[in-house]
Protein backbone atom coordinates (compact mmCIF):
# COMPACT_ATOMS: atom_id res chain seq x y z
CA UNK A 1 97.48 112.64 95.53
CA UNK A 2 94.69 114.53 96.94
CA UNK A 3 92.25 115.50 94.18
CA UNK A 4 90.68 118.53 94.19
CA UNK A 5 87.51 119.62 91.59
CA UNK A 6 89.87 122.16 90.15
CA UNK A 7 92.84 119.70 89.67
CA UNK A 8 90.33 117.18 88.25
CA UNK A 9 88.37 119.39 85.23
CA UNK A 10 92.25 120.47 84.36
CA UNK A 11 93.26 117.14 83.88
CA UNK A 12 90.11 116.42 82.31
CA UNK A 13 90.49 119.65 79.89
CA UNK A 14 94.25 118.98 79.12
CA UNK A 15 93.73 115.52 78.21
CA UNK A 16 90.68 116.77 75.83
CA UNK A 17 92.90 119.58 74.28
CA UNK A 18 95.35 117.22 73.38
CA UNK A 19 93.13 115.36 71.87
CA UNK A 20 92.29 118.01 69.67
CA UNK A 21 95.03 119.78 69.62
CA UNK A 22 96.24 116.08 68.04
CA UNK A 23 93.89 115.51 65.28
CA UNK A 24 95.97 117.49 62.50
CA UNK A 25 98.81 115.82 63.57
CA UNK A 26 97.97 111.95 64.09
CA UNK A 27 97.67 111.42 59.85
CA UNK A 28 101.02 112.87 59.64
CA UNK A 29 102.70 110.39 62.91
CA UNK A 30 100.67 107.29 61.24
CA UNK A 31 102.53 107.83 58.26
CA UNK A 32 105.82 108.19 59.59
CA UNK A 33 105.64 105.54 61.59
CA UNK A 34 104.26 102.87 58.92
CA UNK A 35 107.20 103.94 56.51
CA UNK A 36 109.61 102.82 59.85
CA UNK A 37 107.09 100.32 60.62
CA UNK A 38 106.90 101.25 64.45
CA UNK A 39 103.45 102.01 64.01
CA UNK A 40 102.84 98.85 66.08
CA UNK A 41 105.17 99.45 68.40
CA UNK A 42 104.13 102.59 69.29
CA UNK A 43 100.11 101.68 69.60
CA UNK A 44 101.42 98.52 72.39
CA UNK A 45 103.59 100.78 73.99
CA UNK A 46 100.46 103.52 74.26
CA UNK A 47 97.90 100.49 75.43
CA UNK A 48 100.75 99.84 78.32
CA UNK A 49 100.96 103.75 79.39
CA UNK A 50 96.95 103.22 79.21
CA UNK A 51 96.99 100.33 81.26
CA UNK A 52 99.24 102.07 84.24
CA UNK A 53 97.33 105.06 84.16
CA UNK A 54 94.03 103.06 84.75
CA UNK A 55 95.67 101.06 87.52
CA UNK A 56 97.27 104.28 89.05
CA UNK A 57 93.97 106.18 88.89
CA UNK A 58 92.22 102.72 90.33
CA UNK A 59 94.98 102.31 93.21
CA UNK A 60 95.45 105.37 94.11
CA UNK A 61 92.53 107.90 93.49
CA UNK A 62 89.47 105.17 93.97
CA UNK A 63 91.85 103.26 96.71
CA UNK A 64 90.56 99.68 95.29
CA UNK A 65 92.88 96.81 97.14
CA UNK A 66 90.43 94.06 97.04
CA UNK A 67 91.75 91.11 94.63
CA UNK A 68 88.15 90.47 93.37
CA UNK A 69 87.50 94.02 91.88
CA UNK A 70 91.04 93.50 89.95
CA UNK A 71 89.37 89.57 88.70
CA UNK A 72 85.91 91.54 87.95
CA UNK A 73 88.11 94.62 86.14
CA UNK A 74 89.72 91.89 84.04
CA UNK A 75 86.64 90.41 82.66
CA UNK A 76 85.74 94.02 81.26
CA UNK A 77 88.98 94.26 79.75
CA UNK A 78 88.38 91.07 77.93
CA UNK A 79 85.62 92.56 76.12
CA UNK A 80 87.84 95.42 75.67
CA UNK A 81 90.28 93.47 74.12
CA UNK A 82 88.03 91.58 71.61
CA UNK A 83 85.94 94.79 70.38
CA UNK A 84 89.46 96.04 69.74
CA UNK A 85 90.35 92.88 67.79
CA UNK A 86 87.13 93.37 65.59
CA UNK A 87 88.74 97.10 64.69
CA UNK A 88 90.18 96.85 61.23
CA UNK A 89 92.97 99.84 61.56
CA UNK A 90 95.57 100.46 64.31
CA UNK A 91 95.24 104.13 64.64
CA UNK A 92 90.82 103.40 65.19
CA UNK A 93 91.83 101.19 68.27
CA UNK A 94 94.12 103.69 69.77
CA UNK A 95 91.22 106.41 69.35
CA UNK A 96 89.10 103.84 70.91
CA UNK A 97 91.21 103.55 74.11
CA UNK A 98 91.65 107.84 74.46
CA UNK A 99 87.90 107.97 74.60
CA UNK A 100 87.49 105.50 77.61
CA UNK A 101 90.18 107.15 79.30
CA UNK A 102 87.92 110.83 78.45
CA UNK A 103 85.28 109.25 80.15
CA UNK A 104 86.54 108.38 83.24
CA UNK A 105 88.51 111.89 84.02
CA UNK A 106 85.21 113.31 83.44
CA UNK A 107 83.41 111.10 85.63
CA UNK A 108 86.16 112.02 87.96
CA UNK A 109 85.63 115.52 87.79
CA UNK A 110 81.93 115.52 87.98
CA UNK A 111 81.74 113.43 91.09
CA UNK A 112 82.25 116.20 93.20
CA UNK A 113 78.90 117.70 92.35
CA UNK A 114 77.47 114.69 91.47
CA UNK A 115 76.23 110.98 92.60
CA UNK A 116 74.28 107.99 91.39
CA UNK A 117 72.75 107.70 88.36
CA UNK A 118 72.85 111.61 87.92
CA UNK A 119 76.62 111.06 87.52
CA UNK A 120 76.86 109.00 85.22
CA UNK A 121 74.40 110.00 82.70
CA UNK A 122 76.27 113.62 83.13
CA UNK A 123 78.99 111.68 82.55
CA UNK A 124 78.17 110.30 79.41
CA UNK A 125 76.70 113.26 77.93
CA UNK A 126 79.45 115.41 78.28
CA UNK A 127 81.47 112.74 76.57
CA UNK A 128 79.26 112.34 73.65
CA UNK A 129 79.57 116.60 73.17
CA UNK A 130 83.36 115.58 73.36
CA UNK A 131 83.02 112.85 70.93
CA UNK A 132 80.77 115.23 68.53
CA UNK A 133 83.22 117.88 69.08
CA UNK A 134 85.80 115.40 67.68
CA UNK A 135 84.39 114.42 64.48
CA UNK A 136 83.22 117.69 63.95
CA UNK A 137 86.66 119.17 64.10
CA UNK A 138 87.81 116.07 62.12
CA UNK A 139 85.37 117.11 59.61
CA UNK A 140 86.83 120.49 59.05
CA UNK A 141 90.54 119.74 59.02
CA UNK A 142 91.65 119.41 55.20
CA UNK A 143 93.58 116.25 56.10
CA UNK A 144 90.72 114.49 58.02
CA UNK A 145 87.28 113.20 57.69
CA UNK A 146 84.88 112.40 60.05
CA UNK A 147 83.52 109.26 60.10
CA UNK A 148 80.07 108.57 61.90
CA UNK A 149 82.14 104.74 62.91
CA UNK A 150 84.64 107.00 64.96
CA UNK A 151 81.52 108.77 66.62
CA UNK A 152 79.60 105.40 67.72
CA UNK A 153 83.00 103.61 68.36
CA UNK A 154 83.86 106.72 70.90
CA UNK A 155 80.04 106.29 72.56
CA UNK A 156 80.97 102.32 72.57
CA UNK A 157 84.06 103.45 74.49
CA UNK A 158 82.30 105.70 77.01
CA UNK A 159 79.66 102.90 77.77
CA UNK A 160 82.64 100.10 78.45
CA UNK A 161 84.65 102.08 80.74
CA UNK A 162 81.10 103.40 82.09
CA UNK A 163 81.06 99.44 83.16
CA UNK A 164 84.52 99.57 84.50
CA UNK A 165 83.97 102.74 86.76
CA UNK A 166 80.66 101.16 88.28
CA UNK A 167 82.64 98.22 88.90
CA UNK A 168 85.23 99.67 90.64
CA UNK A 169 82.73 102.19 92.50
CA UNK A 170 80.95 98.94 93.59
CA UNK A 171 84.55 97.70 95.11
CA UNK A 172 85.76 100.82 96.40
CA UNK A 173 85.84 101.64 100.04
CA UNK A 174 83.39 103.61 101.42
CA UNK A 175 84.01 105.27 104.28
CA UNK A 176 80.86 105.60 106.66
CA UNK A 177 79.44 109.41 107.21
CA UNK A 178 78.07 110.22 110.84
CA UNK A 179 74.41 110.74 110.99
């Protein structure tokens, strides 16, 4: 898949809108799935789609085949996995994972224009506008509330997979440039 700026800030964009787009809806799918008691279920089954979507953005967009970045990649997700054990609800560990995955289509969309440091800070704050624009929205749905532990759990998110993209840009090929 050749990405292209324009395919990356729709991809990007979607995956934003549907978080928002989501927001009135997610209090109504919690419930129904706690009275069926798939609520589980359907949070493992979402971390698995999550997982192949990170390895199919990190095998085939970043091209990483060394062994080592995968080892390096799994320590990360070991911290993942016990700040997501510390999360007291279901539904606040699944909003946990969409915001790392926010981060890194931005960072893939910006990194046309942008390198270094520069891209990464960009990075970041367009994230924490996204993650203001969610509990702000949160805030004004009747059915929601927005909770300033959602807003630093969603910066905690950006930072981790922050860690994971610089990892994998440290293990990615880089293919010389002449001059």
């Amino acid at each position: 898949m050749n990405l292209t700026p324009k395919k990356a800030w729709t991809l990007a964009a979607g995956y934003i809108g549907l978080i928002y787009v989501g927001l009135y809806f997610t209090p109504f799918l919690s419930t129904f799935l706690k009275e069926r008691e798939l609520l589980v279920s359907f949070i493992n089954y979402s971390y698995l789609l999550a997982g192949a979507f990170l390895f199919s953005i990190l095998y085939f967009i970043f091209k990483i085949r060394k062994p080592e970045s995968y080892g390096m990649i799994g320590v990360l997700l070991i911290f993942l996995i016990a700040a997501i054990i510390r999360m007291e609800l279901s539904t606040d560990r699944l909003h946990f994972l969409e915001h790392g995955l926010v981060y890194i289509l931005i960072y893939l969309a910006l990194r046309f224009t942008n390198s270094g440091m520069q891209l990464v800070g960009r990075s970041i704050f367009l994230c924490f506008l996204v993650a203001l624009g969610d509990e702000a929205i949160q805030g004004l749905l009747p059915n929601r509330e927005a909770e300033w532990n959602d807003f630093w759990a969603n910066v905690f998110a950006y930072y981790l997979a922050a860690g994971l993209v610089g990892i994998v840009e440290y293990f990615r090929p880089h293919y010389g440039k002449a001059g």
